[in-house]
Each structure stands twice: as structure tokens, then as C-alpha cells.
PDB file of N, CA and C in Angstrom:
ATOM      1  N   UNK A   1      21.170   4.897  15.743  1.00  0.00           N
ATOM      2  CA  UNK A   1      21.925   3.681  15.519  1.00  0.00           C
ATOM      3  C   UNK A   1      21.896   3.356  14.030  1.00  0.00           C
ATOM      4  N   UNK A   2      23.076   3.113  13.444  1.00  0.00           N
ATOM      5  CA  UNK A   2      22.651   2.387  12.137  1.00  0.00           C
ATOM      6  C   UNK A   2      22.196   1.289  11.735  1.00  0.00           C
ATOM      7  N   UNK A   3      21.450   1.197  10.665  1.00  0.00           N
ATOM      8  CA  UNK A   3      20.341   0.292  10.197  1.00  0.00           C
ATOM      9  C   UNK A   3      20.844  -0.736  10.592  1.00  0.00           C
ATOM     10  N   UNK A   4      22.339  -1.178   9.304  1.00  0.00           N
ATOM     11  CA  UNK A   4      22.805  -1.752   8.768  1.00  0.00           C
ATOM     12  C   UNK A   4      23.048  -2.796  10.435  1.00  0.00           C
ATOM     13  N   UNK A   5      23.441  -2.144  11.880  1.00  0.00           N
ATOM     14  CA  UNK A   5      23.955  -2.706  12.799  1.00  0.00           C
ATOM     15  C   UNK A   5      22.890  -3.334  13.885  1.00  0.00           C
ATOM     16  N   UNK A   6      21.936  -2.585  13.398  1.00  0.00           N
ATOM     17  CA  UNK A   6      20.331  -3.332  14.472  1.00  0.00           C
ATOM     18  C   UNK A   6      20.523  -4.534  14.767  1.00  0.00           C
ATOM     19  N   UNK A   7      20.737  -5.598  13.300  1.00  0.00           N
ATOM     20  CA  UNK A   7      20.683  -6.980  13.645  1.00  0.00           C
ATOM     21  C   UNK A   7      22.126  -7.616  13.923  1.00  0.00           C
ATOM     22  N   UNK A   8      23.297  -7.001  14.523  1.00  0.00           N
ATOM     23  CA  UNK A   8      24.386  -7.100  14.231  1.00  0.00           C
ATOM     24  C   UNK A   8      24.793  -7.958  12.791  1.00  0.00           C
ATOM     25  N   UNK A   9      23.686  -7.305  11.749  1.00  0.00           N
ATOM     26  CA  UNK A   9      24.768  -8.102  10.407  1.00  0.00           C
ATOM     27  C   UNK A   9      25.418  -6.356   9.815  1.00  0.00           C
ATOM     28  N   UNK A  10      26.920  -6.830   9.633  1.00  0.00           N
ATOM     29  CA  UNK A  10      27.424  -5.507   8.881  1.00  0.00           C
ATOM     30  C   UNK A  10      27.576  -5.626   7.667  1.00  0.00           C
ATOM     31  N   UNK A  11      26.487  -5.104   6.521  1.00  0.00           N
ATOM     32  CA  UNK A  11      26.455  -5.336   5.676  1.00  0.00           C
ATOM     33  C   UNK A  11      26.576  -4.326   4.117  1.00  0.00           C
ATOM     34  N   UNK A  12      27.265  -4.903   3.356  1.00  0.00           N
ATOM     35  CA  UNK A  12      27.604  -3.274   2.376  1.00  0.00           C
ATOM     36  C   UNK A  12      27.198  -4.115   1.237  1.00  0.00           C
ATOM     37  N   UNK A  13      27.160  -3.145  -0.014  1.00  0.00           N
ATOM     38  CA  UNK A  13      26.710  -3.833  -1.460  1.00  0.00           C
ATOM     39  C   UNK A  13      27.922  -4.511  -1.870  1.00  0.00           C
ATOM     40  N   UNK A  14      29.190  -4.846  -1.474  1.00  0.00           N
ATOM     41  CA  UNK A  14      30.309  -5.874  -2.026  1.00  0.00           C
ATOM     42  C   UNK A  14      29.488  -7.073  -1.042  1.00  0.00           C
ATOM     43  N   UNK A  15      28.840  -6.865  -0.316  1.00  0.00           N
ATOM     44  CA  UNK A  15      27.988  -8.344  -0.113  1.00  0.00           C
ATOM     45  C   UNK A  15      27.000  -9.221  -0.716  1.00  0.00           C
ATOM     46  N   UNK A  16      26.256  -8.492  -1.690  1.00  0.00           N
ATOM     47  CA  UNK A  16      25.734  -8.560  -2.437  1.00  0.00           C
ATOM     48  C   UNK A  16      24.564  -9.550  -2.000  1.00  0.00           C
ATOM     49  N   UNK A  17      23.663  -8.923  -1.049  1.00  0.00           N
ATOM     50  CA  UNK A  17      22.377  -9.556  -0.093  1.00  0.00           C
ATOM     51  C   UNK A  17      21.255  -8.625  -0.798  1.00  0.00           C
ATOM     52  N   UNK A  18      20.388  -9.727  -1.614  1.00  0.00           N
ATOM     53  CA  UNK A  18      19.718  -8.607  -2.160  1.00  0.00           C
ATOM     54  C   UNK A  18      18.374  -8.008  -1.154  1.00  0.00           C
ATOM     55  N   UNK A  19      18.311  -6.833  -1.600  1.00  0.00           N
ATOM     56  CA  UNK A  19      16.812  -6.413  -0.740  1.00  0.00           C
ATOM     57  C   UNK A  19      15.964  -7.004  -0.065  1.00  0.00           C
ATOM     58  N   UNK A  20      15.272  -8.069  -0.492  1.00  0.00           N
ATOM     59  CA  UNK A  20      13.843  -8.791  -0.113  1.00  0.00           C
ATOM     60  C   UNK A  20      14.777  -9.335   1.341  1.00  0.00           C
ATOM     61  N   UNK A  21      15.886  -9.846   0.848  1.00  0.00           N
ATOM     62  CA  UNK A  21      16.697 -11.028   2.148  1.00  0.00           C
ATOM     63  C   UNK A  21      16.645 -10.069   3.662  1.00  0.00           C
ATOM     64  N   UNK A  22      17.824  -8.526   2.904  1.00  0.00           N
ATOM     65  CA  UNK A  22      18.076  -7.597   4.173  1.00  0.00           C
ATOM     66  C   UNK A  22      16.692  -7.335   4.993  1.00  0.00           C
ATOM     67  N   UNK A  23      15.367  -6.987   4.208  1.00  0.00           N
ATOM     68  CA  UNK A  23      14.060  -6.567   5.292  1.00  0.00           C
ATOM     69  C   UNK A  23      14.109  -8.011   5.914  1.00  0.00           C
ATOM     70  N   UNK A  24      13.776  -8.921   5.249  1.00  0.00           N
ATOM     71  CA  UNK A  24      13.361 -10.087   5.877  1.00  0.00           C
ATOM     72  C   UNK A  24      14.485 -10.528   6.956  1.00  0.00           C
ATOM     73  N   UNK A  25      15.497 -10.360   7.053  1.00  0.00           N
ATOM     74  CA  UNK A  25      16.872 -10.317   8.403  1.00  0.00           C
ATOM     75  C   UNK A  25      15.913  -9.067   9.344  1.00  0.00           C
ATOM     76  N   UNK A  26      15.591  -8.069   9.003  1.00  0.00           N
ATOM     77  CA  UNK A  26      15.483  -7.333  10.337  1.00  0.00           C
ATOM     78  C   UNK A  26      14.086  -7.125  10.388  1.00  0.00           C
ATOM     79  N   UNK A  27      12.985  -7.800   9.647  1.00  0.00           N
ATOM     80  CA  UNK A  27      11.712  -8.237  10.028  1.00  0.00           C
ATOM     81  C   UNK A  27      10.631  -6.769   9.557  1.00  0.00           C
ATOM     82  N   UNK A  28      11.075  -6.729   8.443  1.00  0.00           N
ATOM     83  CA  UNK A  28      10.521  -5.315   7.580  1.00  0.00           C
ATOM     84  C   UNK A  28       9.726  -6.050   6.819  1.00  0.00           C
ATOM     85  N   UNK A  29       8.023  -5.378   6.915  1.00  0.00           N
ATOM     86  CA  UNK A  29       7.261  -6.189   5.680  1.00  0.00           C
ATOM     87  C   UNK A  29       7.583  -5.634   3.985  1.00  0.00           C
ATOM     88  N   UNK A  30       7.360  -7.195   3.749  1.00  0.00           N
ATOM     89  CA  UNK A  30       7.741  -6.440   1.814  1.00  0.00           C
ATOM     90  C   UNK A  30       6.934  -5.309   1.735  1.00  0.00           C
ATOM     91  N   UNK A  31       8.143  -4.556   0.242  1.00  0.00           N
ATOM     92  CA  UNK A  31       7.376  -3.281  -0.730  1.00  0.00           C
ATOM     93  C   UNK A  31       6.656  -3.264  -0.758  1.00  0.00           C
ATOM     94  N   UNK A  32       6.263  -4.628  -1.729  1.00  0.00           N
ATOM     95  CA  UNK A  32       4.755  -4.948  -1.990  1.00  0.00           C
ATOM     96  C   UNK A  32       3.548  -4.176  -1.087  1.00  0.00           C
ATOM     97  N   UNK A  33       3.455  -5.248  -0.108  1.00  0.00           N
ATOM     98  CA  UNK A  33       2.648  -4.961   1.266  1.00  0.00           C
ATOM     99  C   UNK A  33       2.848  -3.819   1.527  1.00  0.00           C
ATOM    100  N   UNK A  34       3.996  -3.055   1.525  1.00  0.00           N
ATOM    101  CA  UNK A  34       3.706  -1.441   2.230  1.00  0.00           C
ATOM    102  C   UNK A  34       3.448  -0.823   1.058  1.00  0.00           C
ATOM    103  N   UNK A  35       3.276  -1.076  -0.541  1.00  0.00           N
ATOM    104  CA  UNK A  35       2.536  -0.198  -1.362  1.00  0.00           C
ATOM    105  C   UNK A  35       1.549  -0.291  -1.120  1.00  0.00           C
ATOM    106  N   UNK A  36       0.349  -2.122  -0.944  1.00  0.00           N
ATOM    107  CA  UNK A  36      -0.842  -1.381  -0.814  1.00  0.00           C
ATOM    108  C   UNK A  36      -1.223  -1.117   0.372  1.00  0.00           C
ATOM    109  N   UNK A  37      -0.733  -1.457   1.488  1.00  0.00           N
ATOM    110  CA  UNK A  37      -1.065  -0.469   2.686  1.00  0.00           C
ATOM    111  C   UNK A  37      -1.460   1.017   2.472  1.00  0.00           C
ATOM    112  N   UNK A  38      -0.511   1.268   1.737  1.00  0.00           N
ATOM    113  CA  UNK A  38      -0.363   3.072   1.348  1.00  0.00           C
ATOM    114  C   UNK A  38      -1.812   3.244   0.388  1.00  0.00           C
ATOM    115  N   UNK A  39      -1.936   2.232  -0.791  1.00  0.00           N
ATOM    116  CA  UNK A  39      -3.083   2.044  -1.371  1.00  0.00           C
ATOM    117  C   UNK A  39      -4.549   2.540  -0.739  1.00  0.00           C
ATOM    118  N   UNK A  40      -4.297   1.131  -0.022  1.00  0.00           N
ATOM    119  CA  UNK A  40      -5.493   1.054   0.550  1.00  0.00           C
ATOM    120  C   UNK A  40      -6.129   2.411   2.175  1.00  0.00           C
ATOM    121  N   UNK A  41      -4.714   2.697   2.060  1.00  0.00           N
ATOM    122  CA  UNK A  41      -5.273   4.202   3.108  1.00  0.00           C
ATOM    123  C   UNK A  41      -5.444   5.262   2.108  1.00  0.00           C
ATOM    124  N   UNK A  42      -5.381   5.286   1.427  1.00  0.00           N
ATOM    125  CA  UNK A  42      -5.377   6.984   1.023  1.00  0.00           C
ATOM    126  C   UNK A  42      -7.184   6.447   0.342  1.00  0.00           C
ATOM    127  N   UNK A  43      -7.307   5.212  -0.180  1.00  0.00           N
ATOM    128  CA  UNK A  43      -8.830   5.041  -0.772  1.00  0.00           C
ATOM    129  C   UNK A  43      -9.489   5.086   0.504  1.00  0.00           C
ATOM    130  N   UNK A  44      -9.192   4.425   1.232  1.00  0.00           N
ATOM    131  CA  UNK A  44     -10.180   4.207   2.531  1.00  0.00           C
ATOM    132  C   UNK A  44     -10.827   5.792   3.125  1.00  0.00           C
ATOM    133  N   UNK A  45      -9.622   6.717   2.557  1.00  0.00           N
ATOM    134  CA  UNK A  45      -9.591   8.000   2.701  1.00  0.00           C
ATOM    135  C   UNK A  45     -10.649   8.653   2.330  1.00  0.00           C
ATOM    136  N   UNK A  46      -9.995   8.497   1.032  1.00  0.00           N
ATOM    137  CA  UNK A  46     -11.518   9.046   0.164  1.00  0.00           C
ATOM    138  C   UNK A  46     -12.815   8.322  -0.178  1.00  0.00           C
ATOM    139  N   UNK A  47     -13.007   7.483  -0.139  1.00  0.00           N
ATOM    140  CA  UNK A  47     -14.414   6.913   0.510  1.00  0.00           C
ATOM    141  C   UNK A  47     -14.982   7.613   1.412  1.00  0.00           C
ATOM    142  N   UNK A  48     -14.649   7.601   2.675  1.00  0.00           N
ATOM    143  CA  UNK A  48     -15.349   8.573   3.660  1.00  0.00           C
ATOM    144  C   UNK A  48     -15.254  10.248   3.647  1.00  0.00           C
ATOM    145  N   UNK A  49     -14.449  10.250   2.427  1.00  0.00           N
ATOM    146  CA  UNK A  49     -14.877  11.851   2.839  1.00  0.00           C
ATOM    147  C   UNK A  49     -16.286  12.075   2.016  1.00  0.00           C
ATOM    148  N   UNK A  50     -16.575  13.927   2.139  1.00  0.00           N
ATOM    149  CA  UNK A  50     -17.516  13.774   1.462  1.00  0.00           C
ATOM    150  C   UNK A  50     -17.975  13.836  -0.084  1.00  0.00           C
ATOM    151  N   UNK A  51     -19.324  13.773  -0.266  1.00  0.00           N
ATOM    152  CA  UNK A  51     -19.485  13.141  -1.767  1.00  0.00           C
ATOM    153  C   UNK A  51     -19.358  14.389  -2.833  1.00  0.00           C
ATOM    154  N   UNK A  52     -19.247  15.368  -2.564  1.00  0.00           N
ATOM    155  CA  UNK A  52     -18.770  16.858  -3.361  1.00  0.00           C
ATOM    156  C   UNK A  52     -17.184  17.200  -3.285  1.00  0.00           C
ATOM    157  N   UNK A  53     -16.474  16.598  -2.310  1.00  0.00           N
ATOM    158  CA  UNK A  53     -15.207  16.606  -2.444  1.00  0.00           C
ATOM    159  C   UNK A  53     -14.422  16.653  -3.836  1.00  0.00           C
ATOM    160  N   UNK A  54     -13.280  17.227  -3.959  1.00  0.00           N
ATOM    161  CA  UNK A  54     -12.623  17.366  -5.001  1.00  0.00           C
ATOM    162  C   UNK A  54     -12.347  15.396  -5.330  1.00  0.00           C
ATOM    163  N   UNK A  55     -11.420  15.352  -4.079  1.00  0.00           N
ATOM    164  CA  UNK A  55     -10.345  13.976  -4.307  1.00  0.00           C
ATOM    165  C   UNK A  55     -11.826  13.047  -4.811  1.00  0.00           C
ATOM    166  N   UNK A  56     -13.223  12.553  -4.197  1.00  0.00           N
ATOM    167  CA  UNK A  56     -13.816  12.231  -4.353  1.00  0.00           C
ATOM    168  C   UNK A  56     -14.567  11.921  -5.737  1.00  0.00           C
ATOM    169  N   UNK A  57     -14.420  13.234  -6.123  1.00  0.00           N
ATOM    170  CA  UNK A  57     -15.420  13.579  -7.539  1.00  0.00           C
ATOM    171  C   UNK A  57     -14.018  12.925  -9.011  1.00  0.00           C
ATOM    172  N   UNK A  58     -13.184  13.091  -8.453  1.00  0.00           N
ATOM    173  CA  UNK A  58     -12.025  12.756  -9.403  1.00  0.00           C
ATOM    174  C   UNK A  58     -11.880  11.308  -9.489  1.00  0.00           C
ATOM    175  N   UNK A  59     -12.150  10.618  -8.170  1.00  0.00           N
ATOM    176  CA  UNK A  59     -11.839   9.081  -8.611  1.00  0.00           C
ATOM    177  C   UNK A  59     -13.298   8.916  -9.426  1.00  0.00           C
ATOM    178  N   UNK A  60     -14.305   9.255  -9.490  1.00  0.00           N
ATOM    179  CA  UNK A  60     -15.171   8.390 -10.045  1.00  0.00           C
ATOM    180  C   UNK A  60     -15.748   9.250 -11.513  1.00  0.00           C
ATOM    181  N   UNK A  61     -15.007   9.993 -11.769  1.00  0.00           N
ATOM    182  CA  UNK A  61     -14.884  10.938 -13.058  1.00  0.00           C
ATOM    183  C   UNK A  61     -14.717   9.677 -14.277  1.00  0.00           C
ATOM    184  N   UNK A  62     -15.270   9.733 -14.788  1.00  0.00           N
ATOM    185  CA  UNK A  62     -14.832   8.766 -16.489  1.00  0.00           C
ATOM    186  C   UNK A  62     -14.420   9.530 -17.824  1.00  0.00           C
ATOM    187  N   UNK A  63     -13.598   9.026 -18.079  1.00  0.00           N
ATOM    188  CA  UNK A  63     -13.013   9.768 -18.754  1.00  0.00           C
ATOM    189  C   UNK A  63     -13.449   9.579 -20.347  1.00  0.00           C
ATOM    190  N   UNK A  64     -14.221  10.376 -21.221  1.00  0.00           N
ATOM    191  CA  UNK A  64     -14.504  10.285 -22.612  1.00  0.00           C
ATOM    192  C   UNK A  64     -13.574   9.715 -23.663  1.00  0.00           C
ATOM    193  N   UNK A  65     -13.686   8.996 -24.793  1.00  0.00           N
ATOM    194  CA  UNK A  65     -12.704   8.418 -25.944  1.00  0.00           C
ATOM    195  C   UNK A  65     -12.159   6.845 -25.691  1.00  0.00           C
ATOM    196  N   UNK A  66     -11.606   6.677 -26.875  1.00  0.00           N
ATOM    197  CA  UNK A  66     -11.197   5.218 -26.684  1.00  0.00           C
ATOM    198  C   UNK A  66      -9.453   5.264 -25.911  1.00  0.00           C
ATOM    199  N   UNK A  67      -9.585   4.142 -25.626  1.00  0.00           N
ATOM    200  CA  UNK A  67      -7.924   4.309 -24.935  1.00  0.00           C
ATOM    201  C   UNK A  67      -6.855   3.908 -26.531  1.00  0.00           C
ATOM    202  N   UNK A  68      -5.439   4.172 -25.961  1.00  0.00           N
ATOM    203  CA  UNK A  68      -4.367   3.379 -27.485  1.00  0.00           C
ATOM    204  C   UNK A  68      -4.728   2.005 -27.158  1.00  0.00           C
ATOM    205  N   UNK A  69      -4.199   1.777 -28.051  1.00  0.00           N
ATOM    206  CA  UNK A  69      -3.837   0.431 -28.964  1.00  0.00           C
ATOM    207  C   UNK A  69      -2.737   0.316 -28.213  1.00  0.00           C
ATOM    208  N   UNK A  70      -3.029  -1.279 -28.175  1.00  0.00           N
ATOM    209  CA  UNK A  70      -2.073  -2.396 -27.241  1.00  0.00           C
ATOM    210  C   UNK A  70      -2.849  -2.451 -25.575  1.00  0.00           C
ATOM    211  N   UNK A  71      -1.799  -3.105 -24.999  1.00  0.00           N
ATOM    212  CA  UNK A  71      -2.024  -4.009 -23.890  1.00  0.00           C
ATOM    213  C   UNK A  71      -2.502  -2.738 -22.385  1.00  0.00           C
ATOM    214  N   UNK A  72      -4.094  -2.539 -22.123  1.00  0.00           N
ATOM    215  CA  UNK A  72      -4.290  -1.592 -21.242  1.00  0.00           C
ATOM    216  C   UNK A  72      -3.456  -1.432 -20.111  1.00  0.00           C
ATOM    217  N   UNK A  73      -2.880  -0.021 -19.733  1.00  0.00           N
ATOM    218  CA  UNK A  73      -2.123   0.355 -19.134  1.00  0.00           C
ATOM    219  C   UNK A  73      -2.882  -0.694 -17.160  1.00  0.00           C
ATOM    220  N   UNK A  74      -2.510  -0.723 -16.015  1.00  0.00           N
ATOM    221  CA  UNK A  74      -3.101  -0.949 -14.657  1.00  0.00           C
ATOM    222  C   UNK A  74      -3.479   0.613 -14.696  1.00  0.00           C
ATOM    223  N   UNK A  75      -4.748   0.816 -13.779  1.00  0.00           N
ATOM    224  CA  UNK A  75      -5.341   1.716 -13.635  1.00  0.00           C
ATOM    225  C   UNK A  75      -5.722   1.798 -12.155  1.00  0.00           C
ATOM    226  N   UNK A  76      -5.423   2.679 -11.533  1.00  0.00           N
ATOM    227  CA  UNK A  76      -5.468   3.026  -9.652  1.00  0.00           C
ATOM    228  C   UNK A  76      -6.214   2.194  -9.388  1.00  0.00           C
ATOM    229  N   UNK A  77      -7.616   2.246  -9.815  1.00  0.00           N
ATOM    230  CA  UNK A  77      -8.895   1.598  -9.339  1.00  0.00           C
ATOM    231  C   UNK A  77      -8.555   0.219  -9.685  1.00  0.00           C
ATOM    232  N   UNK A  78      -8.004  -0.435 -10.991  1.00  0.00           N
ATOM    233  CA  UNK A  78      -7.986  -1.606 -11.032  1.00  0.00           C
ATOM    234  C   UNK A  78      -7.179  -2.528  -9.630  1.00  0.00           C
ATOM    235  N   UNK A  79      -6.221  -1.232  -9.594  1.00  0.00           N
ATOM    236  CA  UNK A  79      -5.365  -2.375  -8.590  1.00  0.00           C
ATOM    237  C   UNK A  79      -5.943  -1.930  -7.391  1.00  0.00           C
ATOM    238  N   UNK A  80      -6.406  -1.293  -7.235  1.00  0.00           N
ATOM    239  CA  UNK A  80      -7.524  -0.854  -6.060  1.00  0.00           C
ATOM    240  C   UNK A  80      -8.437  -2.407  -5.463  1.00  0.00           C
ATOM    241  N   UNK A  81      -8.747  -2.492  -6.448  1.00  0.00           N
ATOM    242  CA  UNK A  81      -9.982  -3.349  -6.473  1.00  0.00           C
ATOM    243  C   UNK A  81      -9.338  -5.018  -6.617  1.00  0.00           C
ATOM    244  N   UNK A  82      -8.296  -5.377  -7.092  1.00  0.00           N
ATOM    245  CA  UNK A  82      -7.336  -6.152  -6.847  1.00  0.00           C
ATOM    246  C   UNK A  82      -6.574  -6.360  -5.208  1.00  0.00           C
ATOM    247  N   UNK A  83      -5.729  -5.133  -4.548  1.00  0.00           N
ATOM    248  CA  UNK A  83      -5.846  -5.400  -3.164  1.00  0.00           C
ATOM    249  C   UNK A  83      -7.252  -5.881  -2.264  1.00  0.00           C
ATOM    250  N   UNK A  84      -7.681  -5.253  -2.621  1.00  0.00           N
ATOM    251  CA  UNK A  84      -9.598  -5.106  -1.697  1.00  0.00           C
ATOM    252  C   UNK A  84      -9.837  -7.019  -2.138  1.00  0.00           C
ATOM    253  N   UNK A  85      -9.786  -7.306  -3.272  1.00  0.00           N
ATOM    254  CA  UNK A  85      -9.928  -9.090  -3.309  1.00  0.00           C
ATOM    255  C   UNK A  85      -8.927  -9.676  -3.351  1.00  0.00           C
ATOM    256  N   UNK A  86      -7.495  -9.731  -2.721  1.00  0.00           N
ATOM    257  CA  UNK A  86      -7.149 -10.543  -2.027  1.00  0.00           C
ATOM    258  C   UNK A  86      -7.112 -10.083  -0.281  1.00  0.00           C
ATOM    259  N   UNK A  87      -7.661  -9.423   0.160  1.00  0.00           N
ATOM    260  CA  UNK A  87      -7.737  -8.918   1.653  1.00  0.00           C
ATOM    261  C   UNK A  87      -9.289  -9.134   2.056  1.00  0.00           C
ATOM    262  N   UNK A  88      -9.970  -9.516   1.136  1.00  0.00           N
ATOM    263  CA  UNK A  88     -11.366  -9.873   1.353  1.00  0.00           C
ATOM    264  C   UNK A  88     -12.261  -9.110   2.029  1.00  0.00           C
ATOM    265  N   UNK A  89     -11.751  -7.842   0.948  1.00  0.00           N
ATOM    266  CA  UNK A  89     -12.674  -6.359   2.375  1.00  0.00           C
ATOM    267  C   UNK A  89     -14.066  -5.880   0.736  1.00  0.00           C
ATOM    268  N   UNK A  90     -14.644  -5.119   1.488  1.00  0.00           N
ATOM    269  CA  UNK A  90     -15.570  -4.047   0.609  1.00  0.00           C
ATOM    270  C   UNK A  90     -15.458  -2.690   0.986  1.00  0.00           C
ATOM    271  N   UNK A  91     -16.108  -1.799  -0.136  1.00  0.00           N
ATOM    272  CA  UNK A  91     -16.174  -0.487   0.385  1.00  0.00           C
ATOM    273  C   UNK A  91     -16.712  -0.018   1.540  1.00  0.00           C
ATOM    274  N   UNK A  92     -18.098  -0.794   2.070  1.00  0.00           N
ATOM    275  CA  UNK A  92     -18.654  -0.365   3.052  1.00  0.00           C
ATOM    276  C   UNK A  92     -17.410  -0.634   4.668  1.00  0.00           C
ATOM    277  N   UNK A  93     -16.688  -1.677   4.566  1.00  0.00           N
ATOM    278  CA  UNK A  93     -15.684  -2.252   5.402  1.00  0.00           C
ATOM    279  C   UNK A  93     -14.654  -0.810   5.433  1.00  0.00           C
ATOM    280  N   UNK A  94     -14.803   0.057   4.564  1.00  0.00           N
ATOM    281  CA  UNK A  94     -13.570   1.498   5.184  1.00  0.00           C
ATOM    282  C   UNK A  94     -14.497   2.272   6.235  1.00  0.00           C
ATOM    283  N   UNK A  95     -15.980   2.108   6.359  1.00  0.00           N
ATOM    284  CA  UNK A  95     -16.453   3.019   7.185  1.00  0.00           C
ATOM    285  C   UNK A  95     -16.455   2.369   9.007  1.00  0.00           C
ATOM    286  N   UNK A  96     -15.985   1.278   8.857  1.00  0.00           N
ATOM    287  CA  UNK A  96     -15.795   0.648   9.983  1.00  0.00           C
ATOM    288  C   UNK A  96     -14.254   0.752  10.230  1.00  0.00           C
ATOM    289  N   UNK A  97     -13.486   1.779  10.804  1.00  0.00           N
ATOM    290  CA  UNK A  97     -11.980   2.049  10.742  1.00  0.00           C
ATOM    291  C   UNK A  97     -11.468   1.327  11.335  1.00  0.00           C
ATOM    292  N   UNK A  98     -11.982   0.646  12.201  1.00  0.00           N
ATOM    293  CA  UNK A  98     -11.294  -0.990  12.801  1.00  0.00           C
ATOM    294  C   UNK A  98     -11.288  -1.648  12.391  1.00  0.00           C
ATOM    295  N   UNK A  99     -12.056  -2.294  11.906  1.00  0.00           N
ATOM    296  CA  UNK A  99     -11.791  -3.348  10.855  1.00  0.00           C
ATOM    297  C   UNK A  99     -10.753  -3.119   9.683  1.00  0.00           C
ATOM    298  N   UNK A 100     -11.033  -1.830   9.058  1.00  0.00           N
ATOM    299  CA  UNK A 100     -10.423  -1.545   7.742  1.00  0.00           C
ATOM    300  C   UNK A 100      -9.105  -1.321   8.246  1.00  0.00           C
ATOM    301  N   UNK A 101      -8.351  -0.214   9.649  1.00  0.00           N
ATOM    302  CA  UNK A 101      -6.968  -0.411   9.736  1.00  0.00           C
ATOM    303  C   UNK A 101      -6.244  -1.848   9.850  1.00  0.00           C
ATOM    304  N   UNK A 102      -7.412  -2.388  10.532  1.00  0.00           N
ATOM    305  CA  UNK A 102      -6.716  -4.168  10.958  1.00  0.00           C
ATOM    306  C   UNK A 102      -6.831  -4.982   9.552  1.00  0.00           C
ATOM    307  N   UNK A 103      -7.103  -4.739   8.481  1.00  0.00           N
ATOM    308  CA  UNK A 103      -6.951  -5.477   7.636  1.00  0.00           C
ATOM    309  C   UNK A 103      -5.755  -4.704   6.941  1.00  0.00           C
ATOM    310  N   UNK A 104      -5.575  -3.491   6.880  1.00  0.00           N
ATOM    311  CA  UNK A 104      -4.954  -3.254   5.453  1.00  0.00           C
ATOM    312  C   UNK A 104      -3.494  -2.665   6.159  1.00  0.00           C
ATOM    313  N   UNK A 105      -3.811  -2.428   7.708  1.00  0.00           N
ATOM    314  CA  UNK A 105      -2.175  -2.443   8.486  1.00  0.00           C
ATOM    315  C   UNK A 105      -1.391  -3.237   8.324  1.00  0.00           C
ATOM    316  N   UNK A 106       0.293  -3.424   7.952  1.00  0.00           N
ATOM    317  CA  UNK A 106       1.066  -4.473   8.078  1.00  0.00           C
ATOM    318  C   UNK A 106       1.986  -3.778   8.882  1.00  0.00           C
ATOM    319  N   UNK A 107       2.565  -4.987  10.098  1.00  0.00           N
ATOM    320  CA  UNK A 107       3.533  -5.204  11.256  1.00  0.00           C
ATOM    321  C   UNK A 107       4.824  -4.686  10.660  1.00  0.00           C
ATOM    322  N   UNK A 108       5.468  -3.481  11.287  1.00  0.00           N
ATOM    323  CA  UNK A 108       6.605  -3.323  10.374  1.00  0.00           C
ATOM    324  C   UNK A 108       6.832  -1.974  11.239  1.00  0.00           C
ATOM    325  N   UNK A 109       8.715  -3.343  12.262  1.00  0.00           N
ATOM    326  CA  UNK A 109       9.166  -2.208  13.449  1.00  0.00           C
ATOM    327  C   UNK A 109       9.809  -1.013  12.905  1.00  0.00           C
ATOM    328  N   UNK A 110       9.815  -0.730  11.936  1.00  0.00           N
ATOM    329  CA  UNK A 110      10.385   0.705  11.486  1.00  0.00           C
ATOM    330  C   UNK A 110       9.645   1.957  11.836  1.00  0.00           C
ATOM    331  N   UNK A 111       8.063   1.463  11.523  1.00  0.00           N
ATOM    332  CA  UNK A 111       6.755   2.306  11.441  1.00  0.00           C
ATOM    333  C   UNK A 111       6.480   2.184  13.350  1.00  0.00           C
ATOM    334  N   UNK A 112       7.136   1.612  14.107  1.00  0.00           N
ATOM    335  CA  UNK A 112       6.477   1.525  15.429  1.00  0.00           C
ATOM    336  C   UNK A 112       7.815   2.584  15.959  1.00  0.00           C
ATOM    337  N   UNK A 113       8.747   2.591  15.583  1.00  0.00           N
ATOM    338  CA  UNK A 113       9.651   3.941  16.233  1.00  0.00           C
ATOM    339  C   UNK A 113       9.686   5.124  16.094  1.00  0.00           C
ATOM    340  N   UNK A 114       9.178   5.502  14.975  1.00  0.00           N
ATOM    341  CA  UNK A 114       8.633   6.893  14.246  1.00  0.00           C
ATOM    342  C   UNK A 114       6.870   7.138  14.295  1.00  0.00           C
ATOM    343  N   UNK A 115       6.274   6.273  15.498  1.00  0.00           N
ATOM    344  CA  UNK A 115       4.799   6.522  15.821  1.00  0.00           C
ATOM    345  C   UNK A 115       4.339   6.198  14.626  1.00  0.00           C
TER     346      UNK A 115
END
């Protein structure tokens, strides 16, 4: 079925409905929310794997030298650690996978038709 007809609105870009409006008509959670969803699974990920792991050994690698000049770039971990305090979780909270899917899952019927 097409998207566009789910909610019977027929809608084209001479309508000029911007993005945020169209999810919110057919009940799609914001970008936002499904970036750090995506975020917060792939860390939750590597947290539990193990501690010799490649993906593992790479997030907590530091990197030698000063950074450039001007305004520091966001850095994975920063915004890492930014989702994690406004969702009010900790690291130890990914080894409990119930808790951690029920916090960092968002409701979104697109993701319930494609399993």
C-alpha cells in the first residue's frame, strides 16, 4: 500500500507539509528519537560484548595530541553519554536487556510491520 495513502491524506511536495507534521499524521516517532534509539543499541551492544573485542577496545582507545583550534567537534561518546542523561539509564542498566530495550525502544508502527 502506499505510504502516502495509509492515513487517507494524499500528499505530494506541491503541498508543502513539512516532515516532522507528515510522521506525526501517521504516528512515526521523530528522527531524533530513532537516531538515538539506533545510538543507544549499537552501545548497549558493545558494552556487553567482550572486553578484548575489537568494537570494544576501539571505543575506549584515546587518542594522543591536542585537538584544532576552534569550537570541539560532538564526539560518539559525548552524545552517548548525553542520550544515557536524558533517559536516566547507566552502563550497568545495558546488562539488564529489559530494562535497557524498554528504555531506549521508541513506539513506531513502521518498525512493527517489518518485525
Amino acid at each position: 500500500m502506499d505510504p502516502r495513502r495509509r492515513a487517507g491524506a494524499w500528499l505530494t511536495r506541491l503541498d508543502k507539509v513539512r516532515n516532522g507534521d507528515v510522521r506525526a499524521m501517521f504516528g512515526v516517532a521523530p528522527i531524533v528519537a530513532k537516531m538515538r534509539e539506533a545510538r543507544l543499541h549499537w552501545y548497549g551492544h558493545v558494552l556487553r560484548s567482550d572486553d578484548n573485542s575489537v568494537t570494544k577496545s576501539a571505543m575506549n582507545i584515546t587518542v594522543e595530541g591536542r585537538r584544532p583550534r576552534g569550537r570541539p567537534k560532538t564526539r560518539w561518546l559525548d552524545r552517548i553519554e548525553e542520550d544515557m542523561r536524558l533517559l536516566k539509564l547507566t552502563d550497568e542498566d545495558a546488562f539488564n536487556r529489559g530494562k535497557w530495550l524498554n528504555h531506549t525502544r521508541n513506539a513506531d508502527p513502521c518498525s512493527w510491520e517489518h518485525g
